[in-house]
N, C-alpha and C. Protein backbone atom coordinates (compact mmCIF):
# COMPACT_ATOMS: atom_id res chain seq x y z
N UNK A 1 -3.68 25.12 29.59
CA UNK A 1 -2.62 24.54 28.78
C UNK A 1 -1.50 24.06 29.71
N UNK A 2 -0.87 23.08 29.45
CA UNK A 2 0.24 22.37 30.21
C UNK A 2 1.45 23.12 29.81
N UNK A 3 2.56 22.78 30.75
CA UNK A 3 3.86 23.36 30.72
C UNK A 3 4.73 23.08 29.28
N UNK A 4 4.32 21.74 29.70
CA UNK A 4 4.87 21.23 28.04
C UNK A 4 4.66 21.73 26.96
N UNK A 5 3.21 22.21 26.59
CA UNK A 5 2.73 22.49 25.49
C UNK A 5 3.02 24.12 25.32
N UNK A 6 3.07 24.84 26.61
CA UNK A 6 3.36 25.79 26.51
C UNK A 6 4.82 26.42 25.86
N UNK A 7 5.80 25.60 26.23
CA UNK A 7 6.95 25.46 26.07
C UNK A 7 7.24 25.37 24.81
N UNK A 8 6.42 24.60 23.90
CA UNK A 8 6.51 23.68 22.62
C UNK A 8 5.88 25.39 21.46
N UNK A 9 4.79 25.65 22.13
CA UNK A 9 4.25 27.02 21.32
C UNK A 9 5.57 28.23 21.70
N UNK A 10 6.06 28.77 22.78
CA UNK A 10 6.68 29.43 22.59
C UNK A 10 8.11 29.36 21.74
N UNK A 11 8.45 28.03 21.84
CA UNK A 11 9.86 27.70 20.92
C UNK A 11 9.13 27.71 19.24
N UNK A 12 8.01 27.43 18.72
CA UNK A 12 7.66 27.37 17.68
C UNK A 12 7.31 28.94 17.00
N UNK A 13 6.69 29.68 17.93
CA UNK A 13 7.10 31.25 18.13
C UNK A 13 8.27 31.89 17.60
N UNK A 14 9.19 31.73 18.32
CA UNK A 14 10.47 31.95 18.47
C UNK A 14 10.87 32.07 17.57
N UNK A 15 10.80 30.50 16.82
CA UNK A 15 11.77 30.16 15.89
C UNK A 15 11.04 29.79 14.34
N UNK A 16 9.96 31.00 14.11
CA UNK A 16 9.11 30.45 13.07
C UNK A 16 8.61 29.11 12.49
N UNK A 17 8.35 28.70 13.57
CA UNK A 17 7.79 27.16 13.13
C UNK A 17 8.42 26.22 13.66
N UNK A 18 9.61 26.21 13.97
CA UNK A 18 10.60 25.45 14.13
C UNK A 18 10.86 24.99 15.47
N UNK A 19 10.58 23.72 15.73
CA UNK A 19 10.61 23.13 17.18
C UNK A 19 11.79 21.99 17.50
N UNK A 20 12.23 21.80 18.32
CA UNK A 20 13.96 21.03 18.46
C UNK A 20 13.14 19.74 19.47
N UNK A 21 14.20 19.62 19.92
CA UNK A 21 14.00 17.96 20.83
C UNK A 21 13.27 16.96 20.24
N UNK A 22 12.48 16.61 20.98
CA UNK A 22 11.39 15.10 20.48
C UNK A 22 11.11 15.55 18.85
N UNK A 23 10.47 16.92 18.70
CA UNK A 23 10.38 17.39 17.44
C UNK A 23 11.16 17.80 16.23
N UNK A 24 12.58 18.00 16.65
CA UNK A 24 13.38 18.21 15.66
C UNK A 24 13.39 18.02 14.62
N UNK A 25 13.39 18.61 13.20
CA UNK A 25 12.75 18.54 11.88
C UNK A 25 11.18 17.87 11.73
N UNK A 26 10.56 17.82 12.80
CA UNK A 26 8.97 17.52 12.45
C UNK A 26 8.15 18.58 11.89
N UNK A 27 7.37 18.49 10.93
CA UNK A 27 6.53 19.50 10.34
C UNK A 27 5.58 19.49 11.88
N UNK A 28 5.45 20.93 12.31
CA UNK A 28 4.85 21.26 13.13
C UNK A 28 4.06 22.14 13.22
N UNK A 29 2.71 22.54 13.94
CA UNK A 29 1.16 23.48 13.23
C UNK A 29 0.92 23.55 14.85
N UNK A 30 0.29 25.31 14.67
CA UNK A 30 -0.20 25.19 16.07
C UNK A 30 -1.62 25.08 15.44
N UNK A 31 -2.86 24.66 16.06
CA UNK A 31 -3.93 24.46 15.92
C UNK A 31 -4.90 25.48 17.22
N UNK A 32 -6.06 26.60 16.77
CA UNK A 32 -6.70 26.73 17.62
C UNK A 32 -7.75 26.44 17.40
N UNK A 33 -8.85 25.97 18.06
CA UNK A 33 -9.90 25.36 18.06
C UNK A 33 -10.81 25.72 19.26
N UNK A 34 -12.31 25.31 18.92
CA UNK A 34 -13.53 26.40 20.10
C UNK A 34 -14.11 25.19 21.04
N UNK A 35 -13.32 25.23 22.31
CA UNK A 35 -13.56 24.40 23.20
C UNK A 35 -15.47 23.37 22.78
N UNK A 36 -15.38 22.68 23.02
CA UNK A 36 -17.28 21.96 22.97
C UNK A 36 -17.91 22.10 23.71
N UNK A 37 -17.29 22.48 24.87
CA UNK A 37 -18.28 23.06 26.18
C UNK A 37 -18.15 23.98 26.54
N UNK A 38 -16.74 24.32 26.55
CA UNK A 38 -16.71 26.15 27.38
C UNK A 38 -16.71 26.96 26.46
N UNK A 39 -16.55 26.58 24.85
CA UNK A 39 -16.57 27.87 23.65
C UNK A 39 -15.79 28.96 24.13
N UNK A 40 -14.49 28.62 24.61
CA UNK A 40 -12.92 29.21 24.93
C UNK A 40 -12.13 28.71 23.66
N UNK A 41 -11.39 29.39 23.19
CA UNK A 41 -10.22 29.35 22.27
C UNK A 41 -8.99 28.55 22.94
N UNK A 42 -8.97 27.14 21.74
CA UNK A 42 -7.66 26.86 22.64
C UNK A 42 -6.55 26.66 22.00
N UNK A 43 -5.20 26.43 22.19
CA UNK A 43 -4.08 26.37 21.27
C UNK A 43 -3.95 25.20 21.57
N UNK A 44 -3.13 24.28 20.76
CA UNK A 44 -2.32 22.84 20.55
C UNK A 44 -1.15 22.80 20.02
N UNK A 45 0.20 22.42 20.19
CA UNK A 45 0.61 22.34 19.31
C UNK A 45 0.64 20.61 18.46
N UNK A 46 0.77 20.51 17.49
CA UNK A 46 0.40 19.59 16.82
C UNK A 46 1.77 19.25 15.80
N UNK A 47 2.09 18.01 15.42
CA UNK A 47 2.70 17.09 14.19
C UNK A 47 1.89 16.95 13.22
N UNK A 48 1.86 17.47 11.82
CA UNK A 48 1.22 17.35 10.74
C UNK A 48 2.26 16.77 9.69
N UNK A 49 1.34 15.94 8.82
CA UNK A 49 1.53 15.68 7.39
C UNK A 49 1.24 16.62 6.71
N UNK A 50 2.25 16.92 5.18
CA UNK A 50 1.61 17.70 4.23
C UNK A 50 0.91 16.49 3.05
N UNK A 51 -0.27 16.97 3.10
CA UNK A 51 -0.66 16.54 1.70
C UNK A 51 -1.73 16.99 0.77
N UNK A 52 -0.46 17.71 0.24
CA UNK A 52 -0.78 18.48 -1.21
C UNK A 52 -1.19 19.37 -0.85
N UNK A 53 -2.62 20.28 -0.92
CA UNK A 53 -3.15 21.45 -0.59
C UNK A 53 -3.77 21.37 0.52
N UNK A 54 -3.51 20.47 1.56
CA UNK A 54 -4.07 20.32 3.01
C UNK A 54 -3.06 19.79 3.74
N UNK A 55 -3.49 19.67 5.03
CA UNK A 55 -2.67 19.11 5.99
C UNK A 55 -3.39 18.33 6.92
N UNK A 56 -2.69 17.10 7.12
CA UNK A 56 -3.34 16.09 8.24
C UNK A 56 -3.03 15.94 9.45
N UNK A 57 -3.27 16.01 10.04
CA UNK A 57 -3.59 16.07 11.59
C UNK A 57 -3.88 14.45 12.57
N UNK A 58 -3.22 13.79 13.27
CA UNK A 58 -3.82 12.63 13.95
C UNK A 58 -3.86 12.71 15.60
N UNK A 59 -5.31 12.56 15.66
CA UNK A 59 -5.36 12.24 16.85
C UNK A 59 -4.98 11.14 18.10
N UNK A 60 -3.50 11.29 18.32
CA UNK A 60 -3.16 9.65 18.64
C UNK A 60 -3.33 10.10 19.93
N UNK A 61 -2.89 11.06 20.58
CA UNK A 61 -3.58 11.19 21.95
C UNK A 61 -2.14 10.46 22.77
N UNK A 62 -1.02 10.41 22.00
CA UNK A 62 0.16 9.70 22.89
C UNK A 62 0.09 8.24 23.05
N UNK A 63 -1.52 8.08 21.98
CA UNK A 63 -1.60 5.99 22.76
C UNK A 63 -2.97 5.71 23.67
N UNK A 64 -2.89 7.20 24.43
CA UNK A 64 -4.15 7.22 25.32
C UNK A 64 -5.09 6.38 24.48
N UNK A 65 -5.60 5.84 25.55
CA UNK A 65 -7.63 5.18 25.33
C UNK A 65 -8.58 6.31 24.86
N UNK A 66 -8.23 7.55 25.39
CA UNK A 66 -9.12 8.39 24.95
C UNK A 66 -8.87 9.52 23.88
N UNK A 67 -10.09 9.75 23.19
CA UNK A 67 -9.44 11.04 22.45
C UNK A 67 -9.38 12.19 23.04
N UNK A 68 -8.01 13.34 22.02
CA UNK A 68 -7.53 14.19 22.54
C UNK A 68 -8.88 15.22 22.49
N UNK A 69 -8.61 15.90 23.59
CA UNK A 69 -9.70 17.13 23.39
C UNK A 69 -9.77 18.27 22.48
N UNK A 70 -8.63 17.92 21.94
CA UNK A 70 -9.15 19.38 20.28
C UNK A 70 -9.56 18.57 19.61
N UNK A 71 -9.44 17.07 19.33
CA UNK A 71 -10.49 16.06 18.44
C UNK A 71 -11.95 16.32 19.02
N UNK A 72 -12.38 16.41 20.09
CA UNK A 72 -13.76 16.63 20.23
C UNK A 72 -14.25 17.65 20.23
N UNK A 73 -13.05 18.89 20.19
CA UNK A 73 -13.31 20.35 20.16
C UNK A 73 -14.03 20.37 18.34
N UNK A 74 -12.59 19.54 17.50
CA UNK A 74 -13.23 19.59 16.33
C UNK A 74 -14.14 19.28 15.69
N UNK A 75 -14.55 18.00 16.31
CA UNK A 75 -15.90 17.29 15.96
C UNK A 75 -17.41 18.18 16.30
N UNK A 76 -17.30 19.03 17.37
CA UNK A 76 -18.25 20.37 17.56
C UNK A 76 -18.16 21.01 16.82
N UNK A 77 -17.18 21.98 15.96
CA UNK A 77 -16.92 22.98 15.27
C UNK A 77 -15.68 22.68 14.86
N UNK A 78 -15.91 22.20 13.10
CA UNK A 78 -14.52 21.87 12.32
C UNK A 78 -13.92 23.17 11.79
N UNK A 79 -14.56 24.23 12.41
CA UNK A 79 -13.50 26.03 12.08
C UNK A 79 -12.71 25.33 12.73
N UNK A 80 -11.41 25.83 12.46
CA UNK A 80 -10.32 26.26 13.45
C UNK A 80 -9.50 27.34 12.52
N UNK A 81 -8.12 27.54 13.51
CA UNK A 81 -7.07 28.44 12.91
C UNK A 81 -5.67 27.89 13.15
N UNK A 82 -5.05 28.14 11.96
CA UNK A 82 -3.83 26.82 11.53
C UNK A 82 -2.97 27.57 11.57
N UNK A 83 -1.80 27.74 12.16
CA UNK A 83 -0.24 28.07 12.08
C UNK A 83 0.74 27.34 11.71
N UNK A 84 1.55 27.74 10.72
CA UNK A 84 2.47 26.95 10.06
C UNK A 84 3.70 28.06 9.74
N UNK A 85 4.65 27.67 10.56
CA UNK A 85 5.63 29.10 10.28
C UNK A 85 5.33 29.93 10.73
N UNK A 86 5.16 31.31 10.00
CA UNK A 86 4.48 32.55 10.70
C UNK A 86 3.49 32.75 9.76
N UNK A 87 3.16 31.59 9.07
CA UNK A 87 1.81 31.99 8.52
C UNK A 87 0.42 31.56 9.42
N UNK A 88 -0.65 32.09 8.96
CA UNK A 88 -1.61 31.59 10.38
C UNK A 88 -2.82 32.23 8.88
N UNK A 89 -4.20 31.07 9.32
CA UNK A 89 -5.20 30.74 8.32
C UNK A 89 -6.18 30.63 9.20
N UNK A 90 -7.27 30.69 8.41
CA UNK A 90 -8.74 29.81 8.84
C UNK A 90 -8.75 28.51 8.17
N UNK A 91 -9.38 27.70 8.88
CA UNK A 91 -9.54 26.70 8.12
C UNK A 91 -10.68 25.37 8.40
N UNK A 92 -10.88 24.45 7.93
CA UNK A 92 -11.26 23.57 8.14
C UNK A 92 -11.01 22.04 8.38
N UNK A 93 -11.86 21.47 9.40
CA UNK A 93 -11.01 20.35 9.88
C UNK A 93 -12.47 19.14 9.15
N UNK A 94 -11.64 18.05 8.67
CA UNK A 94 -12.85 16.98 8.01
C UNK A 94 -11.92 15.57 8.58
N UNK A 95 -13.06 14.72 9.17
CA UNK A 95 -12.07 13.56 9.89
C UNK A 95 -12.22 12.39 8.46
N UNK A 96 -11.16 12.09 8.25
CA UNK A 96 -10.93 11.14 7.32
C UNK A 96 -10.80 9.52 7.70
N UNK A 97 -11.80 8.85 6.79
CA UNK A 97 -11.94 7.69 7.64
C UNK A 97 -11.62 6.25 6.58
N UNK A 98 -11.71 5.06 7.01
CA UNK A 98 -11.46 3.80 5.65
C UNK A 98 -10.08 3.75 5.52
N UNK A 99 -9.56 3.60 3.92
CA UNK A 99 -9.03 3.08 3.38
C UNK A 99 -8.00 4.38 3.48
N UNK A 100 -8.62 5.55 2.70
CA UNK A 100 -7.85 6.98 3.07
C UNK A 100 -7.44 7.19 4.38
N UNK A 101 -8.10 6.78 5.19
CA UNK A 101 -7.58 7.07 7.05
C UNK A 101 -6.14 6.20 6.71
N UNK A 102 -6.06 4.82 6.53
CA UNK A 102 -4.81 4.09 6.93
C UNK A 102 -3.54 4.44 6.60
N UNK A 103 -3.76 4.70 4.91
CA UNK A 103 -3.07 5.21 3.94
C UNK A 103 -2.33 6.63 5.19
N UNK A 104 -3.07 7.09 5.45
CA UNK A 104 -2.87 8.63 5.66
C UNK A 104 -1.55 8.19 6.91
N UNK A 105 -2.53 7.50 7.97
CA UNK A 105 -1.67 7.01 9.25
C UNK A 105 -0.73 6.28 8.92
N UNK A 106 -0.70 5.29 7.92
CA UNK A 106 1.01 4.66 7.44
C UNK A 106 2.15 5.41 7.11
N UNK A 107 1.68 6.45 6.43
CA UNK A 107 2.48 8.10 5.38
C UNK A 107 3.15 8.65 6.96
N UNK A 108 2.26 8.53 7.97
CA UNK A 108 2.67 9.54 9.31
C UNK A 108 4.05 8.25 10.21
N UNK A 109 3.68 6.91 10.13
CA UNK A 109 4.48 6.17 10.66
C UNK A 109 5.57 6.31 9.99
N UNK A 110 6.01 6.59 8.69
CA UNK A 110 7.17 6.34 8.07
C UNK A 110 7.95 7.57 8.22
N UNK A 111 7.33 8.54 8.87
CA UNK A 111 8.06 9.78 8.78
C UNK A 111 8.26 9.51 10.25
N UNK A 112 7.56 9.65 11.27
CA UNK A 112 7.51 9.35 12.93
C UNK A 112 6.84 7.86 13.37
N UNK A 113 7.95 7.18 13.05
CA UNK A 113 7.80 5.33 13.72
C UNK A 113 6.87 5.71 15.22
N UNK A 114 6.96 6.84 15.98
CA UNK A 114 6.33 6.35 17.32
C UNK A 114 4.79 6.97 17.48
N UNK A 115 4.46 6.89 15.80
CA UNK A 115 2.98 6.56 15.75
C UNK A 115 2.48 5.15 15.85
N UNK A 116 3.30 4.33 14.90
CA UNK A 116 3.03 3.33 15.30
C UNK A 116 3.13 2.69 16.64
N UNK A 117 3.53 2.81 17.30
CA UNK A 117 3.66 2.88 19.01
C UNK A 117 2.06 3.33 19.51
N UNK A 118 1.95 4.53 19.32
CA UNK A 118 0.57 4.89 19.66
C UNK A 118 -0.37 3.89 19.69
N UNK A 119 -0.39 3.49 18.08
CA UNK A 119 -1.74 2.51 17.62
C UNK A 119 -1.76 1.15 18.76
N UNK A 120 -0.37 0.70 18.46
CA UNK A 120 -0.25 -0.53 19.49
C UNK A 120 -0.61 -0.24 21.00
N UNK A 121 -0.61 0.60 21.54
CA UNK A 121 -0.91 1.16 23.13
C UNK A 121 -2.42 1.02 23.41
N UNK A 122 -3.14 1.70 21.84
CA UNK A 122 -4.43 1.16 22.64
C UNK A 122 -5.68 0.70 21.56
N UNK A 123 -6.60 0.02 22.28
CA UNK A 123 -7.33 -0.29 21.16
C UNK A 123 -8.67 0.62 20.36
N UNK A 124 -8.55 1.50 20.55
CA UNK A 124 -8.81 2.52 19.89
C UNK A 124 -8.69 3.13 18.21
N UNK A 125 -9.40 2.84 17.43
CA UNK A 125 -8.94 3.31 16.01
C UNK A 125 -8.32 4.77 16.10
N UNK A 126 -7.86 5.34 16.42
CA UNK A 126 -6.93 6.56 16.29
C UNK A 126 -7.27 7.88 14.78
N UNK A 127 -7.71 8.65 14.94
CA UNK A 127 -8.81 9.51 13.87
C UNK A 127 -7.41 10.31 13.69
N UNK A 128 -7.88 10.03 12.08
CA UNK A 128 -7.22 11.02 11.35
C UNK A 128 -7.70 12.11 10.69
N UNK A 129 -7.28 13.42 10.70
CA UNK A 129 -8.06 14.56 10.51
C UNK A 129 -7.64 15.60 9.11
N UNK A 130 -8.47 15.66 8.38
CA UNK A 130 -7.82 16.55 7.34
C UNK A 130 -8.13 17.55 7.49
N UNK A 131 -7.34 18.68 7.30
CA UNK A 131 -7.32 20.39 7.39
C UNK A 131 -7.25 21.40 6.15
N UNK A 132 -7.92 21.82 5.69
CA UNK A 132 -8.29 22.03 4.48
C UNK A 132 -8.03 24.19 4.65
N UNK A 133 -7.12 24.51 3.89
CA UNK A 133 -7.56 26.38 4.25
C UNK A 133 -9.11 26.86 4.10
N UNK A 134 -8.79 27.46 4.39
CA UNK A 134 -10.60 28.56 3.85
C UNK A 134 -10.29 29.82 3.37
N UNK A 135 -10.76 30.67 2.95
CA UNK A 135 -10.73 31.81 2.25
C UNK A 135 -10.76 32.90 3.60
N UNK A 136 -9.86 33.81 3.88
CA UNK A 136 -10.19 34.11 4.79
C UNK A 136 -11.30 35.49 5.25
């Protein structure tokens, strides 16, 4: 895990959910997920949408050409485990695609404009991910 990200989980720690700077009032989720090759547990922290009884997730990867590696972690194994606050779940990850994908990624630009930034950086369709609880 990078410094950054490390930084980003312990302030979200801290402060039950709650992350300042670049993130300041962003709905924010840590995500763990089972590596695709090493089947190691890894943390993320992540920007989510709420919608309704799930939460969406986008893989913009910052813009990168490539996707992020908990997107391919998920695409191996859509378990993961969702933190939101100090609540923490099992859950499931389903990549949402079409008409529902855009919809989903427009809903995320209007709340954080520098998604749209992302999209423009590369030519890459940019996967949007829905997160669904599970029973635990």
């Amino acid at each position: 895990m990078n410094d950054f990200n490390a930084q980003v989980i312990d302030e979200f720690r801290a402060n039950e959910g709650k992350v300042g700077g670049m993130f300041d009032g962003a709905h924010m989720v840590l995500i763990t997920t089972t590596g695709a090759k090493s089947g190691r547990q890894i943390l993320n922290p992540l920007v989510y949408l709420p919608d309704g009884e799930r939460i969406v997730i986008i893989a913009s990867n910052g813009g990168a050409d490539k996707h992020p590696a908990w997107y391919h972690n998920l695409r191996a194994n859509p378990a993961l485990s969702v933190e939101i606050g100090t609540e923490q779940y099992p859950a499931k990850a389903e990549v949402v695609t079409g008409t529902e994908r855009d919809e989903l990624y427009a809903r995320m630009v209007e709340i954080l404009p520098g998604f749209a930034e992302y999209q423009a950086k590369t030519d890459r369709v940019i996967p949007v991910v829905a997160v669904y609880r599970q029973a635990a």
